[in-house]
C-alpha atoms as a PDB file:
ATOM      1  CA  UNK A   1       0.000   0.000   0.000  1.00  0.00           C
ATOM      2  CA  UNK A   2       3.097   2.422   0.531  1.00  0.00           C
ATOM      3  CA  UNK A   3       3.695   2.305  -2.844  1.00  0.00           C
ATOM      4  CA  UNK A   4       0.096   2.819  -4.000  1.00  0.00           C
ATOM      5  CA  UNK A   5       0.336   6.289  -1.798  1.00  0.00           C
ATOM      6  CA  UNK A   6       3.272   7.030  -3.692  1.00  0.00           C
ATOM      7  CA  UNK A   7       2.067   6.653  -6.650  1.00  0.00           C
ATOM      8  CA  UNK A   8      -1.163   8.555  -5.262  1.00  0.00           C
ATOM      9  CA  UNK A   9       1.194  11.641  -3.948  1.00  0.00           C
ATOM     10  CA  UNK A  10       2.321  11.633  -7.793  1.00  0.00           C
ATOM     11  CA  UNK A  11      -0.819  12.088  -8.865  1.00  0.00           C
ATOM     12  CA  UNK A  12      -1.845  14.958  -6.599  1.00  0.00           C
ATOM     13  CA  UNK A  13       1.353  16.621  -7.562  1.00  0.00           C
ATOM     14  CA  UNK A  14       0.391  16.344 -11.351  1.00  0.00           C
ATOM     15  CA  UNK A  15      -2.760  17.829 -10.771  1.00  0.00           C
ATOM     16  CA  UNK A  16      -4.849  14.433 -10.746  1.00  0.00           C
ATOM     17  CA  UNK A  17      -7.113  13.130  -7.935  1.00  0.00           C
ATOM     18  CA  UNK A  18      -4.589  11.466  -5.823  1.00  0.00           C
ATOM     19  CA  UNK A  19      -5.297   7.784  -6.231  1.00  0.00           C
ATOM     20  CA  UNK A  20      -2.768   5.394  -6.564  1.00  0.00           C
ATOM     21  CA  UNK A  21      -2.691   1.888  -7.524  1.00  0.00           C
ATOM     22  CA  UNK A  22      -0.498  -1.522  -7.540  1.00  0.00           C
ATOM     23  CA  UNK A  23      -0.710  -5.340  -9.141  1.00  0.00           C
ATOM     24  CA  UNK A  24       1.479  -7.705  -6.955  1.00  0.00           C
ATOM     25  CA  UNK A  25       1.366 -11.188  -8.596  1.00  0.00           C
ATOM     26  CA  UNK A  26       3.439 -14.070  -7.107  1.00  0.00           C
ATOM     27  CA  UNK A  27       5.253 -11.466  -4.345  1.00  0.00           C
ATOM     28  CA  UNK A  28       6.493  -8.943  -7.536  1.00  0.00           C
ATOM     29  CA  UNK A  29       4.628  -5.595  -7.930  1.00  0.00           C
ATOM     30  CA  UNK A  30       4.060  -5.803 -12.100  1.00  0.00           C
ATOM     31  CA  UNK A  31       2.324  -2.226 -12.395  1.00  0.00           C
ATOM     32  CA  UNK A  32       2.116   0.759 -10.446  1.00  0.00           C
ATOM     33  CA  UNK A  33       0.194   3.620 -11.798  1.00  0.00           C
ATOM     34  CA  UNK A  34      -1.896   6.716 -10.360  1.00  0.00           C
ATOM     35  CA  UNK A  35      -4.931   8.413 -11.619  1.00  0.00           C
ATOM     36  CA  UNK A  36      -4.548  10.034 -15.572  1.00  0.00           C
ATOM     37  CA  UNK A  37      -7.756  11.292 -16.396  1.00  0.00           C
ATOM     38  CA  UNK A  38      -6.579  14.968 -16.583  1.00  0.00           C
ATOM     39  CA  UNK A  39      -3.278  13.857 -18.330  1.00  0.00           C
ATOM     40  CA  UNK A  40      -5.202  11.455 -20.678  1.00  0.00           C
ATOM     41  CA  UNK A  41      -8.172  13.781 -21.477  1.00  0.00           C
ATOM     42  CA  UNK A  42      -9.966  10.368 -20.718  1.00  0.00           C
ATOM     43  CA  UNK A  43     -12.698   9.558 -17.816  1.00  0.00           C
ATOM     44  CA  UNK A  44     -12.108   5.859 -17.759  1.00  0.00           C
ATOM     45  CA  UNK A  45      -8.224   6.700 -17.023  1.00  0.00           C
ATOM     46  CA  UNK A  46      -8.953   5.844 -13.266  1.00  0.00           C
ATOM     47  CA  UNK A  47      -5.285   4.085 -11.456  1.00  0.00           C
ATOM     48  CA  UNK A  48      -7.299   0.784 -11.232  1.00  0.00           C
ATOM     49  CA  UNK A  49      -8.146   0.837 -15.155  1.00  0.00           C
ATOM     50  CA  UNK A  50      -4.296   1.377 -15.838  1.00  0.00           C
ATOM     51  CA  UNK A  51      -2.805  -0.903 -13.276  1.00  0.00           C
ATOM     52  CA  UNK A  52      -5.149  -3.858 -15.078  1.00  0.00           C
ATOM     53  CA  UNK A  53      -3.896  -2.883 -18.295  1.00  0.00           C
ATOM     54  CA  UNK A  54      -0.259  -2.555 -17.489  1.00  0.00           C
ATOM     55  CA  UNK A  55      -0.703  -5.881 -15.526  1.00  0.00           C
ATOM     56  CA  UNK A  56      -2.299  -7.815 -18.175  1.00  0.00           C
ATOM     57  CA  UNK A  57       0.246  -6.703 -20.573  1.00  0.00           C
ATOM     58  CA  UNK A  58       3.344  -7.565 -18.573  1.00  0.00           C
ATOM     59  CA  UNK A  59       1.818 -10.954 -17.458  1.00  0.00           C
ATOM     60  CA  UNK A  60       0.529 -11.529 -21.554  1.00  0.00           C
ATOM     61  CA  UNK A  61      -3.069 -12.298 -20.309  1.00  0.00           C
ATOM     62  CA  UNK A  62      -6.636 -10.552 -19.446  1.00  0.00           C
ATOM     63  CA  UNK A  63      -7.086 -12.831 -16.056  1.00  0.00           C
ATOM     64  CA  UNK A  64      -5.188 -11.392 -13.425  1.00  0.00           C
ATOM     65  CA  UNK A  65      -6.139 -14.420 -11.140  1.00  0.00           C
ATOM     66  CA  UNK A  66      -2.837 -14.574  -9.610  1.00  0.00           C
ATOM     67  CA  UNK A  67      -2.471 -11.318  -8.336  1.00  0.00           C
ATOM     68  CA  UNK A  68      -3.347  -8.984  -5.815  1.00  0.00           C
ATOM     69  CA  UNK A  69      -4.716  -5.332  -6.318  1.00  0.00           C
ATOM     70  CA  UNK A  70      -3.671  -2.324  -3.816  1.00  0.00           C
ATOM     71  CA  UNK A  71      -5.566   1.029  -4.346  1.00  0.00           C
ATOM     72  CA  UNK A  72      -5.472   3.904  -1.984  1.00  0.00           C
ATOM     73  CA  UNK A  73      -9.122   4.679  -2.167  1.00  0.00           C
ATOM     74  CA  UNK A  74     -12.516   2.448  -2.788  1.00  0.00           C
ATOM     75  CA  UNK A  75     -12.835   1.552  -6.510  1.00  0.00           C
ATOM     76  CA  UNK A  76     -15.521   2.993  -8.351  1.00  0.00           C
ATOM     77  CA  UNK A  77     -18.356   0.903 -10.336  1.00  0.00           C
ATOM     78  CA  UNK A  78     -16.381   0.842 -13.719  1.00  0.00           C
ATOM     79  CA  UNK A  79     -13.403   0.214 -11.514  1.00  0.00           C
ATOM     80  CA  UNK A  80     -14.630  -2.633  -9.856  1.00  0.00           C
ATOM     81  CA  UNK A  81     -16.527  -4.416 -12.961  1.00  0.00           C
ATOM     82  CA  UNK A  82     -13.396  -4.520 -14.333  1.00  0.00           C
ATOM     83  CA  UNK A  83     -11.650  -5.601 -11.585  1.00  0.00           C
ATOM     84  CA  UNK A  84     -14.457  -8.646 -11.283  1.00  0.00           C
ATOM     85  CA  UNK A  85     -14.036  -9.136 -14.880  1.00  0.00           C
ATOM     86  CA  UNK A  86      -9.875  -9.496 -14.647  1.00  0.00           C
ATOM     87  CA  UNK A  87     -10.496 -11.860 -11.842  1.00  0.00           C
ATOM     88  CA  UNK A  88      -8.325 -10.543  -9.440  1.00  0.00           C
ATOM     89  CA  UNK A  89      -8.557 -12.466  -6.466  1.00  0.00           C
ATOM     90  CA  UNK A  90      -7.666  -9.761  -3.775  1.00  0.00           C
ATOM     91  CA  UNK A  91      -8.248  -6.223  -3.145  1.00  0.00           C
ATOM     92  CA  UNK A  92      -6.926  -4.219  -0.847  1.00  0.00           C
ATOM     93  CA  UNK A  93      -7.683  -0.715  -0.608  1.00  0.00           C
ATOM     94  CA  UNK A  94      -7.036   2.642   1.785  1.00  0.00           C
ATOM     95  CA  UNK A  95      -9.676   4.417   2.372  1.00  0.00           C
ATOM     96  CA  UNK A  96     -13.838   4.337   1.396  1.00  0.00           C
ATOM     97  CA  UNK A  97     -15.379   6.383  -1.142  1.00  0.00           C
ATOM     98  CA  UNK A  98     -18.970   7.620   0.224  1.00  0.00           C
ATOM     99  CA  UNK A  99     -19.519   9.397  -2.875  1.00  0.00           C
ATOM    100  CA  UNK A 100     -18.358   6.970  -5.930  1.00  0.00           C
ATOM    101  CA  UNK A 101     -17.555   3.888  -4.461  1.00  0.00           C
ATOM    102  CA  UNK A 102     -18.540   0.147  -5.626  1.00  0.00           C
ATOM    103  CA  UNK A 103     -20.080  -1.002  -2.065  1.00  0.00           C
ATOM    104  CA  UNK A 104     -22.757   1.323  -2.293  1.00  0.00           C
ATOM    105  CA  UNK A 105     -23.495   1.191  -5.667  1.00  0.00           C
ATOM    106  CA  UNK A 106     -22.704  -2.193  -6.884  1.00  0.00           C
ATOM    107  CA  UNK A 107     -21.479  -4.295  -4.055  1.00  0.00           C
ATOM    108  CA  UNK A 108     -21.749  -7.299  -6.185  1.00  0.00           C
ATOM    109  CA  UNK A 109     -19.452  -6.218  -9.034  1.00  0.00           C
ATOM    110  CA  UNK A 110     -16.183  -8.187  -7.783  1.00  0.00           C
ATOM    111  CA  UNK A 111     -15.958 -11.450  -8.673  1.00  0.00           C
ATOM    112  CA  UNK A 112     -17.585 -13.621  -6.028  1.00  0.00           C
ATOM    113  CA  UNK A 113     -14.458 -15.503  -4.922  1.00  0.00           C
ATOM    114  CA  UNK A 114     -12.908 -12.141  -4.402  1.00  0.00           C
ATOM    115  CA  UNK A 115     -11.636 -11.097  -1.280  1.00  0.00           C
ATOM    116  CA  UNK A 116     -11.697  -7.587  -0.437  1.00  0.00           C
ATOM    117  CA  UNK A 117      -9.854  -5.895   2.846  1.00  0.00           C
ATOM    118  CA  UNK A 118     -10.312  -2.104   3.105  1.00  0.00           C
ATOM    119  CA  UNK A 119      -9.121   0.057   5.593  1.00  0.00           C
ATOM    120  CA  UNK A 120      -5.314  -0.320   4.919  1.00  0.00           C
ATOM    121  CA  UNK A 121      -3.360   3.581   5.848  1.00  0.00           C
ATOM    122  CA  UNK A 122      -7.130   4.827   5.794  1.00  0.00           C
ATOM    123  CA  UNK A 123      -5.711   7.770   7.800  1.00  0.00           C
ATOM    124  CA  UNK A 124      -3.258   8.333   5.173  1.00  0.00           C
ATOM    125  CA  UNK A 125      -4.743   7.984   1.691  1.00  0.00           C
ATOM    126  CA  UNK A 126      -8.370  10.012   3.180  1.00  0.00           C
ATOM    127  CA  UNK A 127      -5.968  12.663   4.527  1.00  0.00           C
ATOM    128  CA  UNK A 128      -4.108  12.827   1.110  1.00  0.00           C
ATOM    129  CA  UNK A 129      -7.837  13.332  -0.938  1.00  0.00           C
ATOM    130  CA  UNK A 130      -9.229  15.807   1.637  1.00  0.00           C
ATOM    131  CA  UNK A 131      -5.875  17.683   1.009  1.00  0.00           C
ATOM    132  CA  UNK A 132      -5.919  17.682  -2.579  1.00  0.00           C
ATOM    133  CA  UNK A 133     -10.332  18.755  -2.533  1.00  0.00           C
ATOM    134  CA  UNK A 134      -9.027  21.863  -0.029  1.00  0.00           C
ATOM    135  CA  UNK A 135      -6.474  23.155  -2.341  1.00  0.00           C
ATOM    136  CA  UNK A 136      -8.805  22.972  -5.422  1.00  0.00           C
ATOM    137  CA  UNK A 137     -12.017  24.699  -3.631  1.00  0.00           C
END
């Protein structure tokens, strides 16, 4: 997860919501990516979207069903269909997202063998977000 805030404190100092996100598979991290939406001109640019992609290019495969996911805040819907449709087989993320996030929305959109642990440097990664919303309003 400390690299997922890293990557997260890169994308608050790009000018991106500041959510970061890593693919461990078999004890080696095989993507770590932040949030590129602004960068990208492109919604679906969300760190979860590109960590998936990077990972499934690296490992040569769509199913990620080796591998564990960190992200610093609750995935969103799109985020988390696509995390259920990669088959990851373990999420781990910082802090919820009342707003956006999957469990209130679509708690059913991981895959059902999926297990999910939130609440991992919550302090941190909500403390990073509600920094970066303060200096934008």
């Amino acid at each position: 997860m400390r690299m997922a805030l890293d990557e997260a404190q890169t994308a608050f100092e790009a000018g991106e919501i500041p959510i970061g996100a890593v693919v461990v598979c078999k004890d080696r991290v095989i993507s770590r990516t932040h949030n590129l939406t602004e960068t990208l001109c492109d919604v679906t640019a969300h760190a979860e979207m590109q960590a998936i992609t990077a990972a499934a290019n690296t490992l040569g495969g769509k199913y990620l069903t080796d591998c564990t996911l960190y992200v610093t805040v609750e995935p969103c819907v799109m985020c988390a269909g696509a995390i259920g449709w990669a088959q990851i087989p373990r999420i781990v993320y910082g802090c919820i997202d009342d707003k956006r996030g999957y469990h209130e929305y679509a708690p059913h959109a991981m895959h059902p063998k999926a297990t999910i642990t939130g609440g991992v440097l919550e302090e941190e990664c909500r403390t990073l977000m509600q920094d970066f919303f303060k200096s934008k309003r």
